[in-house]
Protein backbone atom coordinates (compact mmCIF):
# COMPACT_ATOMS: atom_id res chain seq x y z
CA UNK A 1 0.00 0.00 0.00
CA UNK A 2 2.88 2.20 0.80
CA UNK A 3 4.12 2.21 -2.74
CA UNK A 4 0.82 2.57 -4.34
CA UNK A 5 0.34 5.94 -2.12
CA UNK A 6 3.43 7.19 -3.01
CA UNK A 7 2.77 6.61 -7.17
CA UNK A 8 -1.00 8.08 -6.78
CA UNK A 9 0.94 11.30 -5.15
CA UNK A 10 3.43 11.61 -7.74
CA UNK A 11 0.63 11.25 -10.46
CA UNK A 12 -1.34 13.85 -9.30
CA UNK A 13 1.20 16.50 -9.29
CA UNK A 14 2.24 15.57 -12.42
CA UNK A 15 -1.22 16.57 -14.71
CA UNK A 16 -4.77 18.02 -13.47
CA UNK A 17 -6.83 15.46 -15.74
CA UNK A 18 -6.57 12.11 -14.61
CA UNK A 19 -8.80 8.95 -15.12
CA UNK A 20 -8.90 8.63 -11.31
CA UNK A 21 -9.49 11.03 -7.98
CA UNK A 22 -8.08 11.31 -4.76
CA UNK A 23 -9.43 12.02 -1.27
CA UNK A 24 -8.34 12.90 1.90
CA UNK A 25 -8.51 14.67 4.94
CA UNK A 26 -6.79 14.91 8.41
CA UNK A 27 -10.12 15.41 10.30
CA UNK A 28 -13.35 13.01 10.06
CA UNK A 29 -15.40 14.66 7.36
CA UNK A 30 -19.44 13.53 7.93
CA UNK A 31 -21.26 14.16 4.17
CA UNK A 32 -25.10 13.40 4.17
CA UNK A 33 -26.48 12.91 0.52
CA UNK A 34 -23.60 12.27 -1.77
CA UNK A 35 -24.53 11.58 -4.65
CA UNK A 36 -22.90 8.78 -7.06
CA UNK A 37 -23.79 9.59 -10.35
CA UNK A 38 -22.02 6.40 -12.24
CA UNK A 39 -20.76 3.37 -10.76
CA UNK A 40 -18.16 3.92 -8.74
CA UNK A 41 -15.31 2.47 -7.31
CA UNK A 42 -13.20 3.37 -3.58
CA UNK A 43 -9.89 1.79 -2.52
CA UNK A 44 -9.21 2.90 0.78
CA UNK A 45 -5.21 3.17 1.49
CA UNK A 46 -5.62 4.82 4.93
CA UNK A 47 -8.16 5.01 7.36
CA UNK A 48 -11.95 4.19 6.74
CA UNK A 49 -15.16 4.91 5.30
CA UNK A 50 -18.46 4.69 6.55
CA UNK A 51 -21.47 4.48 4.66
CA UNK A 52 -25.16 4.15 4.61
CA UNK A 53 -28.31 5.96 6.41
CA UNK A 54 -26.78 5.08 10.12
CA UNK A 55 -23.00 4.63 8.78
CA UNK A 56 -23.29 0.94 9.56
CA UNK A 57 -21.18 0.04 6.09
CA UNK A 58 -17.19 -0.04 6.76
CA UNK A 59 -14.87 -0.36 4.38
CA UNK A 60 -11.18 -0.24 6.37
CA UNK A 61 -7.74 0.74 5.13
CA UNK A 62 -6.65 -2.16 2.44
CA UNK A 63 -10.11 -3.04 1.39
CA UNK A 64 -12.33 -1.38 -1.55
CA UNK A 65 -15.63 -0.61 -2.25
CA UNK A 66 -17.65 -1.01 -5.17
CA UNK A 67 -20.93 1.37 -5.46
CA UNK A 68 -23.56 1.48 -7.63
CA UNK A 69 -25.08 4.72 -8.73
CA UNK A 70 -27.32 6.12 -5.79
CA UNK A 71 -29.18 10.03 -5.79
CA UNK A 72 -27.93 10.07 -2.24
CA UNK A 73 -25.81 7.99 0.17
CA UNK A 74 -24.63 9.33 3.76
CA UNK A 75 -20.47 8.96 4.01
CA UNK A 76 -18.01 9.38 6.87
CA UNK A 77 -14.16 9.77 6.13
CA UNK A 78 -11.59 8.60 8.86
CA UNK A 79 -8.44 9.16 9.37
CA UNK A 80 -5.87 6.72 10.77
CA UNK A 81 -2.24 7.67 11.25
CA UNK A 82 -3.36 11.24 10.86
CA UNK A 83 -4.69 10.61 7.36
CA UNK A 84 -7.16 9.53 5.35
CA UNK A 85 -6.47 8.85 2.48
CA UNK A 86 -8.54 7.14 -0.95
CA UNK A 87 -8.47 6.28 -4.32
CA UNK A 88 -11.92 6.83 -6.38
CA UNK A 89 -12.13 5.38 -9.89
CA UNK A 90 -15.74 6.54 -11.59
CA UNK A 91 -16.43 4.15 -14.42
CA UNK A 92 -18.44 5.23 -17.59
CA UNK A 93 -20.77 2.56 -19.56
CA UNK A 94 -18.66 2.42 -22.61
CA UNK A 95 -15.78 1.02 -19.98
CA UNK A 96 -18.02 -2.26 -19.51
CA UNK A 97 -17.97 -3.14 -23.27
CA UNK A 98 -17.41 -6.48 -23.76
CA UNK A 99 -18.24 -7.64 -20.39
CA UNK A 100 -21.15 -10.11 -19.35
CA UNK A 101 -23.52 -7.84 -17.39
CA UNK A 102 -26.77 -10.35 -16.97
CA UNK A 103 -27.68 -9.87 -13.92
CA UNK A 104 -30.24 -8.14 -12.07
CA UNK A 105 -28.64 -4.94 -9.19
CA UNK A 106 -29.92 -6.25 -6.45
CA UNK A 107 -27.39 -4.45 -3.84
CA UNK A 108 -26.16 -0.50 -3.52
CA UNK A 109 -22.75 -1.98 -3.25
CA UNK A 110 -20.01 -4.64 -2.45
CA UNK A 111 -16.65 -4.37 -0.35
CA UNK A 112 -13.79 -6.70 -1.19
CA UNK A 113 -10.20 -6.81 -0.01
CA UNK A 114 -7.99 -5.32 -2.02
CA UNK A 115 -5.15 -8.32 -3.03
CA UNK A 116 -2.03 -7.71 -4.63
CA UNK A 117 -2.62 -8.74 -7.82
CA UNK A 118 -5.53 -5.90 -7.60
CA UNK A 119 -3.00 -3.44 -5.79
CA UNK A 120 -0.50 -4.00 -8.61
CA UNK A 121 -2.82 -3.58 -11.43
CA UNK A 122 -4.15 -0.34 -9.42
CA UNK A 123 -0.57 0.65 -9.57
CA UNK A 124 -0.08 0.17 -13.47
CA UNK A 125 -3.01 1.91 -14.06
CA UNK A 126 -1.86 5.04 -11.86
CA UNK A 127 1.36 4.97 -13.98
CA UNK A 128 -0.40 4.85 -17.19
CA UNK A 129 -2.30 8.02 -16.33
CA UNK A 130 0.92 9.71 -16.53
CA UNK A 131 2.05 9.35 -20.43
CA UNK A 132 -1.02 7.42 -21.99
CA UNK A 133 -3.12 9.14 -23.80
CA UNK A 134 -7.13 10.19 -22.85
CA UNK A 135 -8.32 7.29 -25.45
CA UNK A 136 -6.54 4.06 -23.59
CA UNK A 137 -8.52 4.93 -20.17
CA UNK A 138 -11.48 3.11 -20.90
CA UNK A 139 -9.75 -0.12 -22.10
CA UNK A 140 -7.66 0.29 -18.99
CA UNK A 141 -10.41 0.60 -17.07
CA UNK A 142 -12.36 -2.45 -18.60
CA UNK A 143 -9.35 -4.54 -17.84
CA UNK A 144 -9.72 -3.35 -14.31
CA UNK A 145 -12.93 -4.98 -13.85
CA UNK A 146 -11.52 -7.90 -15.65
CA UNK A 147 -8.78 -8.29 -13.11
CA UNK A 148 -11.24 -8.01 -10.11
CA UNK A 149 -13.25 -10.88 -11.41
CA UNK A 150 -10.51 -13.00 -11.72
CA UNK A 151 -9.68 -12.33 -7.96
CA UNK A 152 -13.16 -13.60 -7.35
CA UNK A 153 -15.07 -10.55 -7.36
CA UNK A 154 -17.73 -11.37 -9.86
CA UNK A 155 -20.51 -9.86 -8.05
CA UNK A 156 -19.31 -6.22 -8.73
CA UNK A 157 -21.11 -6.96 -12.02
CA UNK A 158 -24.12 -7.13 -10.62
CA UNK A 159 -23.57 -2.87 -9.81
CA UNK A 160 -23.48 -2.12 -13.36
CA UNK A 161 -26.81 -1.39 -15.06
CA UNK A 162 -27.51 0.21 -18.11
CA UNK A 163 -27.19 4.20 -18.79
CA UNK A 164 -30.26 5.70 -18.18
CA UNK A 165 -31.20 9.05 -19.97
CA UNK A 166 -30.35 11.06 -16.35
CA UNK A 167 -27.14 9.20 -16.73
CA UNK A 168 -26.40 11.21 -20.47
CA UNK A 169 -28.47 14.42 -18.28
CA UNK A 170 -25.70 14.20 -15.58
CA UNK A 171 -23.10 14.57 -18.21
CA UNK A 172 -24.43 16.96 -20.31
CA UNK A 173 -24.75 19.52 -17.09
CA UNK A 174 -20.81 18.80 -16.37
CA UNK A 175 -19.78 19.11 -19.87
CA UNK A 176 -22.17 21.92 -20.62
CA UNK A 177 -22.63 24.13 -17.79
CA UNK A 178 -25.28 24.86 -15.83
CA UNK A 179 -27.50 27.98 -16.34
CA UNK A 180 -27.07 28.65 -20.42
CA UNK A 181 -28.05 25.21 -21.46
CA UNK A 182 -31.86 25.23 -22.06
CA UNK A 183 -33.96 22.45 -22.39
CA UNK A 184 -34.21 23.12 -26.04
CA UNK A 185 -30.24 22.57 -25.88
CA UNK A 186 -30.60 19.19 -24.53
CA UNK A 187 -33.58 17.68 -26.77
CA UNK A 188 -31.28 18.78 -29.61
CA UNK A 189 -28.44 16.94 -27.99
CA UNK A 190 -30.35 13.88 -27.41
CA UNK A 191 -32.38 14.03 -30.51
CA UNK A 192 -35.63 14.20 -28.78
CA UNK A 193 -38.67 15.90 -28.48
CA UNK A 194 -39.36 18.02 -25.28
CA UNK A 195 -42.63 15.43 -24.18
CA UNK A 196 -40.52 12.38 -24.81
CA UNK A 197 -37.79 13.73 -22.53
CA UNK A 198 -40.13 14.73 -19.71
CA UNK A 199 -41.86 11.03 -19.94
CA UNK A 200 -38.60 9.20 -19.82
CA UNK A 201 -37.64 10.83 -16.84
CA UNK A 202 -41.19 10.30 -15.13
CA UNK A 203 -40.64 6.36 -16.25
CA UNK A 204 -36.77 7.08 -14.30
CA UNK A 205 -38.52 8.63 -11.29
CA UNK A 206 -36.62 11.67 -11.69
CA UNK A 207 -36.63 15.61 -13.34
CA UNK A 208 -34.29 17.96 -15.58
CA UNK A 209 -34.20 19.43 -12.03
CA UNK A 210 -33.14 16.72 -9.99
CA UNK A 211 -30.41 15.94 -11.92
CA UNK A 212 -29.41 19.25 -12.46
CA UNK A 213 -28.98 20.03 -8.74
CA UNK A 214 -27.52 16.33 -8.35
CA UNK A 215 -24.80 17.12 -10.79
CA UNK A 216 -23.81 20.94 -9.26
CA UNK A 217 -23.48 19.62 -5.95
CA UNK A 218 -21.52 16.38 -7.33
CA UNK A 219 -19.08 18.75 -9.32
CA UNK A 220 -18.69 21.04 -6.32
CA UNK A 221 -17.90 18.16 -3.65
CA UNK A 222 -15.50 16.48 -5.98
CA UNK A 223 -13.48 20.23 -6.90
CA UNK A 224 -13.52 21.09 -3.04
CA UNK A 225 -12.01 17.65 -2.52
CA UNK A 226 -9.47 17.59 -5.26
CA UNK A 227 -8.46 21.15 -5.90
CA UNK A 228 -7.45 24.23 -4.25
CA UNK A 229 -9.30 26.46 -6.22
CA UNK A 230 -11.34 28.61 -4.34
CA UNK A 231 -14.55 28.41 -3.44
CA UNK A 232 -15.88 31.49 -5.03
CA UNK A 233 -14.77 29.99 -8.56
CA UNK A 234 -15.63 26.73 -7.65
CA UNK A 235 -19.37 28.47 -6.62
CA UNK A 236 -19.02 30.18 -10.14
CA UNK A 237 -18.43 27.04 -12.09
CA UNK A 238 -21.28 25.03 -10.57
CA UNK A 239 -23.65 27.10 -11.95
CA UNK A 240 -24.38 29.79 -8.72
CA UNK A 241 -24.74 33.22 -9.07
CA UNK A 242 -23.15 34.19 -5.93
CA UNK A 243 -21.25 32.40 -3.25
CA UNK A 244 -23.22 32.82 0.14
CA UNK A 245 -26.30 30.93 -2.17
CA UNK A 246 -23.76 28.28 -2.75
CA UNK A 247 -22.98 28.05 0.54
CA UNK A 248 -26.13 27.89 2.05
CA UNK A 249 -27.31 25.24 -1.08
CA UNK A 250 -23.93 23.04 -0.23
CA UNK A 251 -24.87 23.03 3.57
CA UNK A 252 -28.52 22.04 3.23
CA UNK A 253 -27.40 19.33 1.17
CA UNK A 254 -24.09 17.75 2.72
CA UNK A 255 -25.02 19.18 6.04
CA UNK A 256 -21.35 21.26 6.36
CA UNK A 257 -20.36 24.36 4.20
CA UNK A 258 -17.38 24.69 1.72
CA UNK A 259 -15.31 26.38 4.41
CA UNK A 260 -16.17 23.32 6.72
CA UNK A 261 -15.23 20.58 4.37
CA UNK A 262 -11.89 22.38 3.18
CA UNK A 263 -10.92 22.53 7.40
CA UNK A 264 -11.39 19.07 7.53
CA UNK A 265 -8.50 18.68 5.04
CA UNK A 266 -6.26 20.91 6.88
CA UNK A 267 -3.87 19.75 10.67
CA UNK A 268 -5.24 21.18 14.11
């Protein structure tokens, strides 16, 4: 694990884009309603996470979690040693191509240890981030998945369903932006009509809405986790026209403020 740790932090200070994200904080950080847009993996190097409505999921240091994706799911980050310290790998349906998905989701997620084999392929796949181009990710991914159902982890199949049209929603809002993409924008994109959108989402038990605040609050969680940037820009890229809105928005859904979550990542 030591090794791995020490390639992820050379990685990341080598290139912003990455097919991977990193984590961690030096106090316990408590999120309610974080949302997982696409499935989603979490190996945790240091410390733990706790998950679910009563945090009654662990997943310690040298184990991983596999989740499915989920509107909302309650998380607690600890810190061991001082640190805590994760690896999160979001996987895109184009990275399951090839694979033999038959099976119904019947769980929100599965925790497995992670084994060397799987810590050495992590590794590789860390290293490749680092010259590879954008294009070999997904096959690098898929091959990822591969290795864990060699190790015996053939139930993490059962987390992958098919996209969904608030899947394509989700990353239309990141790609897009939030407040000057109009509905019309995104029938055009998805070559649909307005009434055909709005009835797929009823089927999906969802809204343009929904997803739209589900994807600003995922953006702004993962940039205040992974960047430095400040919060006013980060309030600014999200889609907010000022920053005290975004504050009191990103309270009422995590249940801390920007300022609170960026302490937690900071020594006493």
């Amino acid at each position: 694990m030591p090794e791995l740790i020490r390639t992820i932090k050379k990685a990341i200070n080598i290139t912003e884009e990455q097919p991977f994200s990193v984590y961690t904080s030096r106090q316990v950080q408590k999120l309610l309603n974080v949302p997982i847009a696409k499935p989603l993996l979490i190996i945790v190097l240091n410390g733990s996470k706790n998950l679910g409505p009563d945090n009654n999921i662990t997943c310690d240091s040298g184990n991983f979690i596999f989740l499915s994706d989920n509107p909302a799911i309650n998380m607690r980050n600890i810190p061991k040693d001082k640190e805590y310290f994760a690896l999160l790998i979001e996987f895109d349906y184009q990275d399951f191509d090839g694979l033999q998905i038959n099976v119904p989701i019947t769980e929100s997620h599965y925790i497995g240890k992670t084994t060397l084999p799987l810590e050495l392929c992590l590794q590789q796949f860390v290293e490749l981030s680092q010259w590879a181009p954008k294009q070999f990710w997904s096959s690098r991914k898929r091959e990822l998945i591969s290795m864990m159902c060699h190790q015996g982890y053939q139930k993490i199949l059962s987390l992958l369903s098919t996209p969904q049209i608030k899947s394509h929603l989700h990353q239309i809002y990141i790609e897009n932006g939030f407040n000057q993409f109009t509905i019309k924008d995104i029938c055009n994109q998805l070559s649909m009509s307005e009434s055909t959108l709005r009835r797929k989402l009823k089927t999906e038990g969802t809204s343009l809405q929904k997803i739209k605040d589900q994807a600003r609050h995922g953006l702004a969680l993962h940039l205040l986790q992974t960047t430095r940037q400040p919060i006013g820009i980060i309030s600014d890229r999200c889609g907010y026209q000022s920053q005290s809105r975004f504050t009191e928005r990103f309270k009422k859904r995590f249940g801390l403020t920007p300022s609170d979550l960026r302490k937690t990542q900071m020594t006493d």
